[in-house]
C-alpha atoms as a PDB file:
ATOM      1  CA  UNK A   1      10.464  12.129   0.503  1.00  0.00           C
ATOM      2  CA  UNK A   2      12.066  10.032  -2.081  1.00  0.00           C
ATOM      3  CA  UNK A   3      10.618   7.006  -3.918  1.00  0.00           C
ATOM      4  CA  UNK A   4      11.500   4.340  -6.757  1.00  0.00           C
ATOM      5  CA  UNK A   5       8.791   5.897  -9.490  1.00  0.00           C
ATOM      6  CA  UNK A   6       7.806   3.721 -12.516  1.00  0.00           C
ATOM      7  CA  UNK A   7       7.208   6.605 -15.049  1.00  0.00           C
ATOM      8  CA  UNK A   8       7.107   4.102 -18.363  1.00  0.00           C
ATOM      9  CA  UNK A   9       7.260   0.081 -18.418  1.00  0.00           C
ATOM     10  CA  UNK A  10      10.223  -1.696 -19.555  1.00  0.00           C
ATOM     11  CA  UNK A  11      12.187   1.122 -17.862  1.00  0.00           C
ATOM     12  CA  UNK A  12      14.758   1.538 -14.766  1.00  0.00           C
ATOM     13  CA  UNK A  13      12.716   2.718 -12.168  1.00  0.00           C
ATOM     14  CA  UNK A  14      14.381   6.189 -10.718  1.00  0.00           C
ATOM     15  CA  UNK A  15      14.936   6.955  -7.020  1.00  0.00           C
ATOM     16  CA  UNK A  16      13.379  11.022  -7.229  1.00  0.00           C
ATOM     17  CA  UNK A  17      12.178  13.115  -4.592  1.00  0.00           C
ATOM     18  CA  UNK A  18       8.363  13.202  -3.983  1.00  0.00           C
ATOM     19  CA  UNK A  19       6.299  15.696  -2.201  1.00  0.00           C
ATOM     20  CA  UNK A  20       4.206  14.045  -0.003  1.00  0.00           C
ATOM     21  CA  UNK A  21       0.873  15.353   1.320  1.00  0.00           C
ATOM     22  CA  UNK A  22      -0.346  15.432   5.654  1.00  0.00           C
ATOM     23  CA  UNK A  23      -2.587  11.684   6.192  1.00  0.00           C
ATOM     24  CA  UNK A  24      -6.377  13.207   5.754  1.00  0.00           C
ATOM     25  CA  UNK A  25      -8.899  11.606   8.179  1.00  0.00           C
ATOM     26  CA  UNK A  26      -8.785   7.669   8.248  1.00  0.00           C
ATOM     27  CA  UNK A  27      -4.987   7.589   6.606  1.00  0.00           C
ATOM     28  CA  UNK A  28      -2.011   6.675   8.094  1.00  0.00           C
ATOM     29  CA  UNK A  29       1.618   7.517   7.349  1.00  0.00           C
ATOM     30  CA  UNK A  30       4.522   4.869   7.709  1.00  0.00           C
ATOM     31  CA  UNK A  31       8.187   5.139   7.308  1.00  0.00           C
ATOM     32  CA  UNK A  32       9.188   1.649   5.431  1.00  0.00           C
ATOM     33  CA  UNK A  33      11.272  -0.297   6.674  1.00  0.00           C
ATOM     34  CA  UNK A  34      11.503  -3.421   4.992  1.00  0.00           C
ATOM     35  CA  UNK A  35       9.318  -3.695   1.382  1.00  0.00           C
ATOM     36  CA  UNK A  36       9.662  -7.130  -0.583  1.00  0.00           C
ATOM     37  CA  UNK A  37       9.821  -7.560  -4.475  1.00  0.00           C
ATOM     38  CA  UNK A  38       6.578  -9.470  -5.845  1.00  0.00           C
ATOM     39  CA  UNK A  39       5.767 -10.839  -9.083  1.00  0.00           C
ATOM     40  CA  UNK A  40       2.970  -8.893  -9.486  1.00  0.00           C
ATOM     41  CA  UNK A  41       5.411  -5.372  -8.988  1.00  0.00           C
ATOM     42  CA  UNK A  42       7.357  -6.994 -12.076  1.00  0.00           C
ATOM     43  CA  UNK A  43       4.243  -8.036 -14.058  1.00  0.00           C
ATOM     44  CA  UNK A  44       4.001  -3.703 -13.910  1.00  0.00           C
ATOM     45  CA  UNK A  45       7.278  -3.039 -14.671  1.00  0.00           C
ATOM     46  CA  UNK A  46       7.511  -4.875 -17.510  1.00  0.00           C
ATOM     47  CA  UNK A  47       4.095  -3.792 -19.089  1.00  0.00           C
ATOM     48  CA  UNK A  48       2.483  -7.235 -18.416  1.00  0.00           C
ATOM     49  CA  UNK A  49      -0.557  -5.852 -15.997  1.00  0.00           C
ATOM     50  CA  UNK A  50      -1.630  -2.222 -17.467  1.00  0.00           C
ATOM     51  CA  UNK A  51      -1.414  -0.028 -14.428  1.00  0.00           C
ATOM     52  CA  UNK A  52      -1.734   4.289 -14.158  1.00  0.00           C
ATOM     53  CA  UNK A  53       1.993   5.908 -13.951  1.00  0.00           C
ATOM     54  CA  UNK A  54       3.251   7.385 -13.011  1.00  0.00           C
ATOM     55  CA  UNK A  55       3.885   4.921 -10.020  1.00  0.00           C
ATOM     56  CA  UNK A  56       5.710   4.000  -6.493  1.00  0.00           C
ATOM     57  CA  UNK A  57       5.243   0.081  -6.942  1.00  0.00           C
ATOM     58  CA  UNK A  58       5.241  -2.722  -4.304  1.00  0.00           C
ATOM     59  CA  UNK A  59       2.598  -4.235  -1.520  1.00  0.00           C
ATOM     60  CA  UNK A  60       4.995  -6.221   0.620  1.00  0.00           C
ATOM     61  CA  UNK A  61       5.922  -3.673   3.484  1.00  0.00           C
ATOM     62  CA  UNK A  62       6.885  -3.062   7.357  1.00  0.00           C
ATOM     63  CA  UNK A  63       7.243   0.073   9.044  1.00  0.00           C
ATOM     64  CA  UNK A  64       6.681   2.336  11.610  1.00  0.00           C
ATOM     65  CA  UNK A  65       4.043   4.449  12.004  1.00  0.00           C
ATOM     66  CA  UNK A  66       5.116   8.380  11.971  1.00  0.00           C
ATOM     67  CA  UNK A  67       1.632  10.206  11.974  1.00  0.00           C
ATOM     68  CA  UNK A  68      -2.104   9.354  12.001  1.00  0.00           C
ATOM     69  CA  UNK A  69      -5.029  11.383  10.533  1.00  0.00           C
ATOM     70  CA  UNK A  70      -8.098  12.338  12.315  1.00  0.00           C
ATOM     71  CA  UNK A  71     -10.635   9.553  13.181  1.00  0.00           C
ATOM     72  CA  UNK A  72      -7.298   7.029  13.151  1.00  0.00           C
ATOM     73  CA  UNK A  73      -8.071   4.657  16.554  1.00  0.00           C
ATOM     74  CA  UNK A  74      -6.613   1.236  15.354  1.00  0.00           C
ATOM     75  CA  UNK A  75      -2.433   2.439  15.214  1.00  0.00           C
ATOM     76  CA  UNK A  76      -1.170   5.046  17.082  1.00  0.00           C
ATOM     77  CA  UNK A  77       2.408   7.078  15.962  1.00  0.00           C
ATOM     78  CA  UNK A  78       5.093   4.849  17.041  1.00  0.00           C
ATOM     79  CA  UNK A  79       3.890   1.652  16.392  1.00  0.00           C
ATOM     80  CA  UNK A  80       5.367  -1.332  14.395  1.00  0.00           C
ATOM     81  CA  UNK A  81       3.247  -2.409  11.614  1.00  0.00           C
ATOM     82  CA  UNK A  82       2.942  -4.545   8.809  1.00  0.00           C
ATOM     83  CA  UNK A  83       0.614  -3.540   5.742  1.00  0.00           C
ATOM     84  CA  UNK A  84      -1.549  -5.183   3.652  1.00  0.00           C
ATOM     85  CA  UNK A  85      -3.193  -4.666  -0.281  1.00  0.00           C
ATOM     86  CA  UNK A  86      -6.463  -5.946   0.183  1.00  0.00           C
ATOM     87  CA  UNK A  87      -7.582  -2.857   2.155  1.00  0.00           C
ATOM     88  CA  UNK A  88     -11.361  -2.040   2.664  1.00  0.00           C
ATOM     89  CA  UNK A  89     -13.102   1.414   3.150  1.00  0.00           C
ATOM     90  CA  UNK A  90     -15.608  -0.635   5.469  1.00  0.00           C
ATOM     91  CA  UNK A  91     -18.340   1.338   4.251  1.00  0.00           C
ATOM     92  CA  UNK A  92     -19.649  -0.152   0.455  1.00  0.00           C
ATOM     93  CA  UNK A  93     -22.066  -2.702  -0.094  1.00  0.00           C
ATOM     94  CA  UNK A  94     -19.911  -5.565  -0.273  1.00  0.00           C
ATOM     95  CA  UNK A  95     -17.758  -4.536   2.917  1.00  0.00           C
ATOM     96  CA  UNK A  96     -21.006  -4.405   4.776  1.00  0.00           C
ATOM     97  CA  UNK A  97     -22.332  -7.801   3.494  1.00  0.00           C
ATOM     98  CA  UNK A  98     -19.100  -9.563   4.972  1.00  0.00           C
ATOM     99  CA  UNK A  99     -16.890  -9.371   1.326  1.00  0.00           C
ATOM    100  CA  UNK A 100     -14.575  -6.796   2.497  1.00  0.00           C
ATOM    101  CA  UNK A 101     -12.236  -8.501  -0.131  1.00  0.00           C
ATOM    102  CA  UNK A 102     -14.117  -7.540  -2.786  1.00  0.00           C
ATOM    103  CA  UNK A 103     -14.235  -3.869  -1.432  1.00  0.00           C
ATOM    104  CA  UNK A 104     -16.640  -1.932  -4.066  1.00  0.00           C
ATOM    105  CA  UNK A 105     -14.708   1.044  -3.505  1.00  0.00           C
ATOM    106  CA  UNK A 106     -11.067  -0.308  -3.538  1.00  0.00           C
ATOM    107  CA  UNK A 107     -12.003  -1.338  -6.584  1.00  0.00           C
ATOM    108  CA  UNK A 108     -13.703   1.918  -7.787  1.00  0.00           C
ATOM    109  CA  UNK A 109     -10.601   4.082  -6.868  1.00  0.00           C
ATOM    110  CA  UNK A 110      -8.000   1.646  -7.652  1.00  0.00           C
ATOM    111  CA  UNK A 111      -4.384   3.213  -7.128  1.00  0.00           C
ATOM    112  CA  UNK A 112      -5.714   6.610  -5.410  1.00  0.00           C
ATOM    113  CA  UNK A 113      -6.814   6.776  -1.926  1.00  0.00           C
ATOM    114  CA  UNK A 114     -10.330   6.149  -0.737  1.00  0.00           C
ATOM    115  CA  UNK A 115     -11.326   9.821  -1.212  1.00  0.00           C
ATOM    116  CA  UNK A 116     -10.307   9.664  -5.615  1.00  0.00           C
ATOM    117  CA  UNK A 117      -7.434  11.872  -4.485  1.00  0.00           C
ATOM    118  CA  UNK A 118      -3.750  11.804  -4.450  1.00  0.00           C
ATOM    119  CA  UNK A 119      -0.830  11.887  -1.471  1.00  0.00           C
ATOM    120  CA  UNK A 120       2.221  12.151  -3.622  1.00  0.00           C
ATOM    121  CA  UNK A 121       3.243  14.796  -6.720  1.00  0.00           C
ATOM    122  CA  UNK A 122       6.190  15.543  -8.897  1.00  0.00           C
ATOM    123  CA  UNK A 123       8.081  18.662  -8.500  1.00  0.00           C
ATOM    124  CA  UNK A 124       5.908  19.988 -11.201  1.00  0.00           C
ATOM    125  CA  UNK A 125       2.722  18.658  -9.897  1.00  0.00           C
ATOM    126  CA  UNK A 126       2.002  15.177 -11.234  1.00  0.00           C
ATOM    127  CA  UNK A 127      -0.090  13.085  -9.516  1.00  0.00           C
ATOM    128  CA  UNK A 128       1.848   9.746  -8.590  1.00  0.00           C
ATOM    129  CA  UNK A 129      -0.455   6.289  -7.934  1.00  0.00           C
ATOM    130  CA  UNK A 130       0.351   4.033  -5.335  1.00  0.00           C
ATOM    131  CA  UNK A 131       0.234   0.627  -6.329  1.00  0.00           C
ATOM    132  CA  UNK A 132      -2.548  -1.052  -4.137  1.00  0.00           C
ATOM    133  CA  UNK A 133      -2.961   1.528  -2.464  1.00  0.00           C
ATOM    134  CA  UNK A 134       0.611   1.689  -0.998  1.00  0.00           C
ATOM    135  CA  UNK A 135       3.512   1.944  -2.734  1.00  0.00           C
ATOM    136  CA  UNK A 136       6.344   0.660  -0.320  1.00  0.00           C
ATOM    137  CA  UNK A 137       9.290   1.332  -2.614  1.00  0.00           C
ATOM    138  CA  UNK A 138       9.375   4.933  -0.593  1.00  0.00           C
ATOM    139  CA  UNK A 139      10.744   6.403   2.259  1.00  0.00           C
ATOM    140  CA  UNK A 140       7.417   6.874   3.708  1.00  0.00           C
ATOM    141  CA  UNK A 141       3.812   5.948   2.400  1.00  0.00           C
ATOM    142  CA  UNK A 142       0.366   7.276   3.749  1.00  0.00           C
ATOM    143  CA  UNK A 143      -2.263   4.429   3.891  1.00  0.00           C
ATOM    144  CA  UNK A 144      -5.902   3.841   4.894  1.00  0.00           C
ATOM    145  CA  UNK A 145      -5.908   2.561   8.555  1.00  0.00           C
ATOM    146  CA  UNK A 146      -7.269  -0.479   7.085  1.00  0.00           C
ATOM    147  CA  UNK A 147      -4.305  -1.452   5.435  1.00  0.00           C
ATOM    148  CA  UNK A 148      -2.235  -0.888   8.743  1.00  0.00           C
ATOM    149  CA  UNK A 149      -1.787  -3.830  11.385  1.00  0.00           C
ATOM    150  CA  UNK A 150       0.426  -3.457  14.004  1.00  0.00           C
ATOM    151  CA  UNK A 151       2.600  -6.027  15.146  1.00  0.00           C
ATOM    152  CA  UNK A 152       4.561  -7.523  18.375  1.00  0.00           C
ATOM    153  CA  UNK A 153       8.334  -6.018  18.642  1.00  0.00           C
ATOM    154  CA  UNK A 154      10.194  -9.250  18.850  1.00  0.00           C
ATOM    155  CA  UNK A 155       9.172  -9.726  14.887  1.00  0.00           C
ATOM    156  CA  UNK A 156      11.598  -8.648  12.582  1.00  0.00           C
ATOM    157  CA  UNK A 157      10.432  -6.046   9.799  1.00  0.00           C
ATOM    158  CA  UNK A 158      11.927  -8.436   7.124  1.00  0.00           C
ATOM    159  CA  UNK A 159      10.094 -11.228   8.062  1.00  0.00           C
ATOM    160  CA  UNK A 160       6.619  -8.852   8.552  1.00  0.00           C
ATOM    161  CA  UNK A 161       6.952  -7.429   5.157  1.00  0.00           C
ATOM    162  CA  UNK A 162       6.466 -11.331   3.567  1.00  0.00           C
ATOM    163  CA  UNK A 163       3.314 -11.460   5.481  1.00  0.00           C
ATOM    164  CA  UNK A 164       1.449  -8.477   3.177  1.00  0.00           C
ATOM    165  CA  UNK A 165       1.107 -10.485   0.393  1.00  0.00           C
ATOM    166  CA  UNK A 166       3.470 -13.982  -0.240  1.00  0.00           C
ATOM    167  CA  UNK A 167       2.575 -16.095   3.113  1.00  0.00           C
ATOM    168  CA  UNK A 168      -1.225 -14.567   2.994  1.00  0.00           C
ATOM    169  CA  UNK A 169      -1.276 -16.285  -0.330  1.00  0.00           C
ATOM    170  CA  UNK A 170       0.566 -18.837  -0.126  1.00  0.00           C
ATOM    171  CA  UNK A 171      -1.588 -20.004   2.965  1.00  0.00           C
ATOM    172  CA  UNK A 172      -4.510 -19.245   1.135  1.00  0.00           C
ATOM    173  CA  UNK A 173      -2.964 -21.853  -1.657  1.00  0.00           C
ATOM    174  CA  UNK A 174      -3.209 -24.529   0.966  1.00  0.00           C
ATOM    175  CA  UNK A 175      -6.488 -23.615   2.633  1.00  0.00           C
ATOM    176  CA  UNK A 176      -8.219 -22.631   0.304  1.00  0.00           C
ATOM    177  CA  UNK A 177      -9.181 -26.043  -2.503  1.00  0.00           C
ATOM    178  CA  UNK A 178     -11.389 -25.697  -5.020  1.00  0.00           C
ATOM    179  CA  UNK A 179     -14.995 -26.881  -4.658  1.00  0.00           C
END
């Protein structure tokens, strides 16, 4: 599977071949089809927002979904889906006191999957973070479920890939006021 990798900031980000591990239970995998570029992607590239590398950067995506692992009820292989960053194991305190958001263990395991562990390695082994949780600038990703929504056909995977992050906060700029 190939990916853009960030290896070192202020660098060009190279297009190399990634092995890629099987979703483990609760995980999806997607083949992208539409990512978007965010500030935030740039803020890491350019050594603004100290982040793990090596890295597959971006949280705006749209895909399809190519496999599920065990325990995976909410997508099913085929479907069209849009993902999102703020993903939630469900599970931690603040999940189950209604701050999913603030998900203790998103937060705990940061660019790693929900488990501490890693779904993508160098040729020689390297363990390669996923920014948010995704990555998009690949081929394919593998994702909690959580992060996973699937979507009506008649959208258009450019449009859906906005949705992960820019119109969630943008909307949330105009919603939510202060006080």
């Amino acid at each position: 599977m190939k990916a853009a990798v960030l290896f070192e900031s202020n660098k060009p980000m190279p297009i190399v071949e990634l092995d890629q591990s099987e979703p483990k239970s609760g995980e999806v995998r997607v083949r992208m089809s539409a990512a978007g570029v965010c500030a935030s992607d740039y803020h890491v590239m350019t050594g603004h927002n100290p982040t793990p590398m090596p890295i597959v950067l971006g949280h705006e995506g749209a895909g399809v979904v190519e496999a599920v692992g065990p325990d995976v009820t909410s997508v099913k292989i085929g479907d069209r889906c849009v993902l999102s960053f703020v993903a939630n194991c469900g599970h931690c305190r603040s999940c189950r006191t209604g701050l999913s958001n603030l998900c203790d263990t998103n937060r705990e395991t940061g660019t790693r999957q929900y488990d501490g562990t890693f779904r993508l390695h160098t040729d020689d082994g390297t363990e390669v973070h996923q920014f948010a949780k995704l990555g998009v600038f690949a081929e394919s990703i593998i994702v909690p479920h959580q992060a996973c929504y699937p979507i009506p056909d008649d959208v258009p995977m450019e449009v859906a890939a906005l949705i992960g992050c820019s119109v969630t906060t943008g909307i949330g700029g105009v919603i939510n006021q202060p006080g």
